[in-house]
Protein backbone atom coordinates (compact mmCIF):
# COMPACT_ATOMS: atom_id res chain seq x y z
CA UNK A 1 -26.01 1.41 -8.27
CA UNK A 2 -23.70 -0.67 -5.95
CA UNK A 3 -21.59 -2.93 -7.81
CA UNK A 4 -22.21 -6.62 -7.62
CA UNK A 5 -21.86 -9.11 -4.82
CA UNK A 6 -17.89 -10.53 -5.37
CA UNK A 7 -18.34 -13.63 -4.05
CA UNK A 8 -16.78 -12.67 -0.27
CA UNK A 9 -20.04 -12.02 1.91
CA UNK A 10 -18.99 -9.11 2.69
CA UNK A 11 -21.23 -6.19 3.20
CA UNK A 12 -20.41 -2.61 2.78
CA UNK A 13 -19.66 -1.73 6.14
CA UNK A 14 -17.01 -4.84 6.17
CA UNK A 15 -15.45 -3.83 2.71
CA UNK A 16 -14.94 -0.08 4.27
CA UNK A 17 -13.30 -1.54 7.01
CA UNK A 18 -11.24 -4.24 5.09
CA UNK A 19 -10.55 -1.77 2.85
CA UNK A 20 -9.13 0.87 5.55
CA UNK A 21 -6.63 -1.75 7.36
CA UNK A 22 -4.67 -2.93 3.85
CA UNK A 23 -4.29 1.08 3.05
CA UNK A 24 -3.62 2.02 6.84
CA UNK A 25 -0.79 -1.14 6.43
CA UNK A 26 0.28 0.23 3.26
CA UNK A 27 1.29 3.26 3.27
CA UNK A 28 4.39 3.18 4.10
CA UNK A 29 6.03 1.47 1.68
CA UNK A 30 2.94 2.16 -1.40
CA UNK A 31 5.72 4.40 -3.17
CA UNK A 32 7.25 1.09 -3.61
CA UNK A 33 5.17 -1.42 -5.06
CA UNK A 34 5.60 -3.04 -8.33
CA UNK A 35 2.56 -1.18 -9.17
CA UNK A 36 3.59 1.86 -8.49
CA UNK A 37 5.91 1.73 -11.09
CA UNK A 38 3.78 -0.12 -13.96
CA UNK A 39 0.76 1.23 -12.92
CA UNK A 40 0.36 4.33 -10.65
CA UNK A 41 2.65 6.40 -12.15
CA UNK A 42 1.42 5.78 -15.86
CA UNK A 43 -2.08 6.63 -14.25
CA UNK A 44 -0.65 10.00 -12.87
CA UNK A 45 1.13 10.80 -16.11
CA UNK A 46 -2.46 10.80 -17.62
CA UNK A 47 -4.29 12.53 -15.06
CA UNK A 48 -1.85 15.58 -15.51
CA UNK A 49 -2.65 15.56 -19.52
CA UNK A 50 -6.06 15.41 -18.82
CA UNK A 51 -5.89 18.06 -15.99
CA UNK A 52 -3.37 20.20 -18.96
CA UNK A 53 -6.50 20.02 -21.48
CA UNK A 54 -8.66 21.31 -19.53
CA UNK A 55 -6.66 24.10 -18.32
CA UNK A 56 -5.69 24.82 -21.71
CA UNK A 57 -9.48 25.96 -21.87
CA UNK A 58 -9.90 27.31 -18.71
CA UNK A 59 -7.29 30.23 -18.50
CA UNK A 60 -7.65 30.43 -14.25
CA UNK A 61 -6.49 29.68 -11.41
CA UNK A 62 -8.56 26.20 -10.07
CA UNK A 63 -8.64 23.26 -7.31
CA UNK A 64 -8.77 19.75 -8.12
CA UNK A 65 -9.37 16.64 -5.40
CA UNK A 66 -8.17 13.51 -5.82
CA UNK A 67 -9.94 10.61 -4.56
CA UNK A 68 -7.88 7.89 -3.15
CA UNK A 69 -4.93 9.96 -3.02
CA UNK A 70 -2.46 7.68 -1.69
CA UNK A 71 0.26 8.96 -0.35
CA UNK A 72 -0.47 12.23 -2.45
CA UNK A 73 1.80 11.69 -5.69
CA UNK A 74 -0.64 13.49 -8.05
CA UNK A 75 -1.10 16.22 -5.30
CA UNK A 76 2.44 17.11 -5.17
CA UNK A 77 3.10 17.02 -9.08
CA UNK A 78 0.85 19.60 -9.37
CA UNK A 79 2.04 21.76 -6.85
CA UNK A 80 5.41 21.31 -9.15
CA UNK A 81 3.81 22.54 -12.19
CA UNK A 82 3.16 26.42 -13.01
CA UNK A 83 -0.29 26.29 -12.88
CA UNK A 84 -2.45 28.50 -10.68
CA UNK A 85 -3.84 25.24 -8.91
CA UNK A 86 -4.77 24.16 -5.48
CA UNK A 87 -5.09 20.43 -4.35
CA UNK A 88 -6.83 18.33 -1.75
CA UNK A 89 -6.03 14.74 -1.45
CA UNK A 90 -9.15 12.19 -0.04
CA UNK A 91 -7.96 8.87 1.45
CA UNK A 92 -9.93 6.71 3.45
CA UNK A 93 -7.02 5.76 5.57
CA UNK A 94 -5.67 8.40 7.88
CA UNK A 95 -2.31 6.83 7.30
CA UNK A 96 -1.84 7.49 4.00
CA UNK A 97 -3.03 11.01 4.02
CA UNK A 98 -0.22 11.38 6.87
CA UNK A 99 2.30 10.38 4.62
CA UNK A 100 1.04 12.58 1.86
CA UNK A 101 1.32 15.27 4.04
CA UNK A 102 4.72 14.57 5.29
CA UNK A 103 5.75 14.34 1.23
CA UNK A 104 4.09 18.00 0.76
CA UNK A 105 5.86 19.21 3.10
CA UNK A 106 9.31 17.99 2.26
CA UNK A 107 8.74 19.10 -1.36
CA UNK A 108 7.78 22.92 0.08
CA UNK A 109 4.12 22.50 -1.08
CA UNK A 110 2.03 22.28 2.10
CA UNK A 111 0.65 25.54 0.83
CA UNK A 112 -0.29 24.23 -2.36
CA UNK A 113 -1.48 20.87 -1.19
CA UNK A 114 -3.42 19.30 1.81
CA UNK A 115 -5.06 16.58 2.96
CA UNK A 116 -7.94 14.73 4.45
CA UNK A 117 -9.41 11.54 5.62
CA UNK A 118 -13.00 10.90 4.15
CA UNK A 119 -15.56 8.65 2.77
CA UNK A 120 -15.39 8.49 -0.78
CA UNK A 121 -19.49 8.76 -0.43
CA UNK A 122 -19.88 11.28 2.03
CA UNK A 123 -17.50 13.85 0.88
CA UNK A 124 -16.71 16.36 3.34
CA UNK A 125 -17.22 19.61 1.28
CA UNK A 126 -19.53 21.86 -0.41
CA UNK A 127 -21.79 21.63 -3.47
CA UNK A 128 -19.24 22.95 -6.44
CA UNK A 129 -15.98 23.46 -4.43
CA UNK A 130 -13.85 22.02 -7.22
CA UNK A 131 -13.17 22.43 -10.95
CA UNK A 132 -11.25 19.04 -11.68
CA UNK A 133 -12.04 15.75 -9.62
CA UNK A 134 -9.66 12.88 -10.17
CA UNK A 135 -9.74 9.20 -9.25
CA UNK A 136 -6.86 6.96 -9.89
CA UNK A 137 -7.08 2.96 -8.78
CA UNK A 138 -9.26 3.22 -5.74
CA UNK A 139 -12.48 3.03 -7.42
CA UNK A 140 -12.66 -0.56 -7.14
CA UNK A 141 -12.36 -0.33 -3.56
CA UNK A 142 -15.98 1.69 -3.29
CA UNK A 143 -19.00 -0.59 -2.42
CA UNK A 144 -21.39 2.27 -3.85
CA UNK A 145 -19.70 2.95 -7.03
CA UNK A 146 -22.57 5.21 -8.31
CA UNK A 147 -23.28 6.98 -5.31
CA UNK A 148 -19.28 8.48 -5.25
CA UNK A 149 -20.22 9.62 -8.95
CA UNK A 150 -22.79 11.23 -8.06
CA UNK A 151 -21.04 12.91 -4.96
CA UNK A 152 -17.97 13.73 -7.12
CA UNK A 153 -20.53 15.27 -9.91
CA UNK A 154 -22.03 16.92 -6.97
CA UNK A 155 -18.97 18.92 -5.67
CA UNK A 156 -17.46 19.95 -9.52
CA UNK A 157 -18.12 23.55 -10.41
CA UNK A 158 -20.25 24.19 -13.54
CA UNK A 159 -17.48 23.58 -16.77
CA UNK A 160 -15.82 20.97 -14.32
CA UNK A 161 -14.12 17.70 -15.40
CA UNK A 162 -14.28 14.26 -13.85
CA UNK A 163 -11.37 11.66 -14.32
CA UNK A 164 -11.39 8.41 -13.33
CA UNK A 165 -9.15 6.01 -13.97
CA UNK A 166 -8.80 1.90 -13.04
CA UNK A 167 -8.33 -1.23 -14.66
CA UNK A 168 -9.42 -2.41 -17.80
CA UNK A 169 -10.52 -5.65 -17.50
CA UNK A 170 -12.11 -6.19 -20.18
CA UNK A 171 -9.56 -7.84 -22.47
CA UNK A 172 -7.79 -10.88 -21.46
CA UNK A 173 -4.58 -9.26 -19.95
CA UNK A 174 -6.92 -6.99 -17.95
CA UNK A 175 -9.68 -9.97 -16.72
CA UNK A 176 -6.53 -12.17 -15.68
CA UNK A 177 -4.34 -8.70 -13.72
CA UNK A 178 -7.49 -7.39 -12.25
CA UNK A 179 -10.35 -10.03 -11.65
CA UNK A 180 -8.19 -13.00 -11.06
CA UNK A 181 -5.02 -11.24 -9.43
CA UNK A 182 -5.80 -8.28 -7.92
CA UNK A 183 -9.36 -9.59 -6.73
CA UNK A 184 -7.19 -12.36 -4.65
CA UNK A 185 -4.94 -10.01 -3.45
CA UNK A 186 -7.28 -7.16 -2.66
CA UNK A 187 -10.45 -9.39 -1.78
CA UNK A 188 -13.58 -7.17 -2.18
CA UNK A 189 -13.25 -5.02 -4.68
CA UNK A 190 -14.85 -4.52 -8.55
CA UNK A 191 -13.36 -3.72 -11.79
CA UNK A 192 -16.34 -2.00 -13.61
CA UNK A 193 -16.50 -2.88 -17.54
CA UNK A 194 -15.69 0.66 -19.25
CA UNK A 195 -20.11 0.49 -19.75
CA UNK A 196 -21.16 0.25 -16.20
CA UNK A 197 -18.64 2.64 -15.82
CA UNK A 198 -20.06 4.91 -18.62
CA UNK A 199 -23.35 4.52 -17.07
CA UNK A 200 -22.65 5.95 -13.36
CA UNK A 201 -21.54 9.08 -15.50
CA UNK A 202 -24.86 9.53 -17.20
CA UNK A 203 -26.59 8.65 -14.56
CA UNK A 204 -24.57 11.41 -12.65
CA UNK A 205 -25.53 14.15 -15.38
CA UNK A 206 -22.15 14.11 -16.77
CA UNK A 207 -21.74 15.21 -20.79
CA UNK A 208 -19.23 14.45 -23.44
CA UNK A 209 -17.95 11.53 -21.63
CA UNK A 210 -15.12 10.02 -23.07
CA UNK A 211 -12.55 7.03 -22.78
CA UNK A 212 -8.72 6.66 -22.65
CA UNK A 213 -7.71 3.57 -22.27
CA UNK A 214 -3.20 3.01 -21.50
CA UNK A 215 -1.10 0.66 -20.78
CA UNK A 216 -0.16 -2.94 -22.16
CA UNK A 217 0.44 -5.42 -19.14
CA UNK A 218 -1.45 -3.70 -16.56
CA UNK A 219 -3.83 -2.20 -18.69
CA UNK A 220 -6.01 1.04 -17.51
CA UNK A 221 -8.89 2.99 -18.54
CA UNK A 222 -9.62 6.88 -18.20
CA UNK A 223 -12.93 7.83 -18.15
CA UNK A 224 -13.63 11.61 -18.79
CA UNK A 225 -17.05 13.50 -18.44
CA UNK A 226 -17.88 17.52 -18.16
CA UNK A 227 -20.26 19.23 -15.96
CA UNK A 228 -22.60 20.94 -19.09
């Protein structure tokens, strides 16, 4: 399912590309947005308790990718922790995943973390090469929101997790942040209500799919599904 027209004219090929320059401009100061601080960094805090539960149950070493990795916070966080884990950060803008890179290797975990420039729906590895996939305020960005479920469903392991996280917009605080700010800022994008979103993960053959939603002023949602 592609998510609705937004009102731009835009087509797909145009929101890549639009997409691309405002992250390729980015990067270099992202670490210091405003919503790094109320938003990202909640949203990390979340993925890494989400990531922690399902290692709980899975005793192993694993790899997790994160989609729209930014300048690769999550990445390097979990290079940090004790866990037997491997990470590969996915950005669309070659930019950022030089400056994630540069961050892994100041913090001594290149070995631990790497990173590469892709499209969110063509992603560049093979059929169950991960255990945990994470997503953390790009998803908007995607014109094919269904098709990068499905490709994210395709590349988790059997027992694997999915986590995605973005805006809730569907209270008042979250309609007036996301669809009226960010959506001025940011142009093309699409905050999914928490049902479409619940829908791309049934539709992807995802099970005991689940919601968290965080945060007061720049309110998020987490939504969880397992590879049966």
């Amino acid at each position: 399912m592609s998510r609705p027209e937004t009102g731009t004219g835009l087509d797909a090929h145009d929101a890549r590309r639009q997409a691309r320059e405002q992250f390729e401009a980015w990067a270099h100061t992202y670490d210091r947005t405003l919503l790094n601080h109320f938003l990202f960094r909640p949203s990390y805090a979340v993925l890494l308790e989400e990531i922690a539960r399902w290692h709980v149950k899975n005793d192993r070493s694993f790899s997790v990718l994160d989609v729209g990795c930014g300048t690769g916070t999550l990445a390097g966080q979990l290079a940090a922790t004790p866990w037997p884990v491997t990470a590969v950060g996915l950005d669309y803008a070659p930019s950022m995943c030089a400056q994630a890179s540069r961050k892994a290797a100041g913090a001594g975990a290149s070995d631990q973390a790497r990173f590469v420039a892709g499209d969110s729906e063509h992603l560049p590895f093979a059929d169950g090469s991960f255990d945990v996939i994470t997503c953390s305020n790009s998803f908007h960005h995607y014109p094919d929101q269904q098709a990068v479920v499905k490709e994210m469903r395709r590349l988790l392991a059997p027992g694997g997790r999915l986590i995605i996280i973005d805006g809730f917009r569907d209270n008042v605080i979250g309609w007036f942040v996301f669809d009226v700010i960010i959506t001025r800022v940011e142009k093309d994008v699409y905050h999914a209500p928490w049902s479409v979103i619940h829908e791309y993960f049934v539709r992807a053959g995802l099970a005991n799919i689940r919601r968290r939603k965080f945060n007061i002023w720049f309110p998020a949602v987490a939504t969880i599904g397992d590879v049966p």
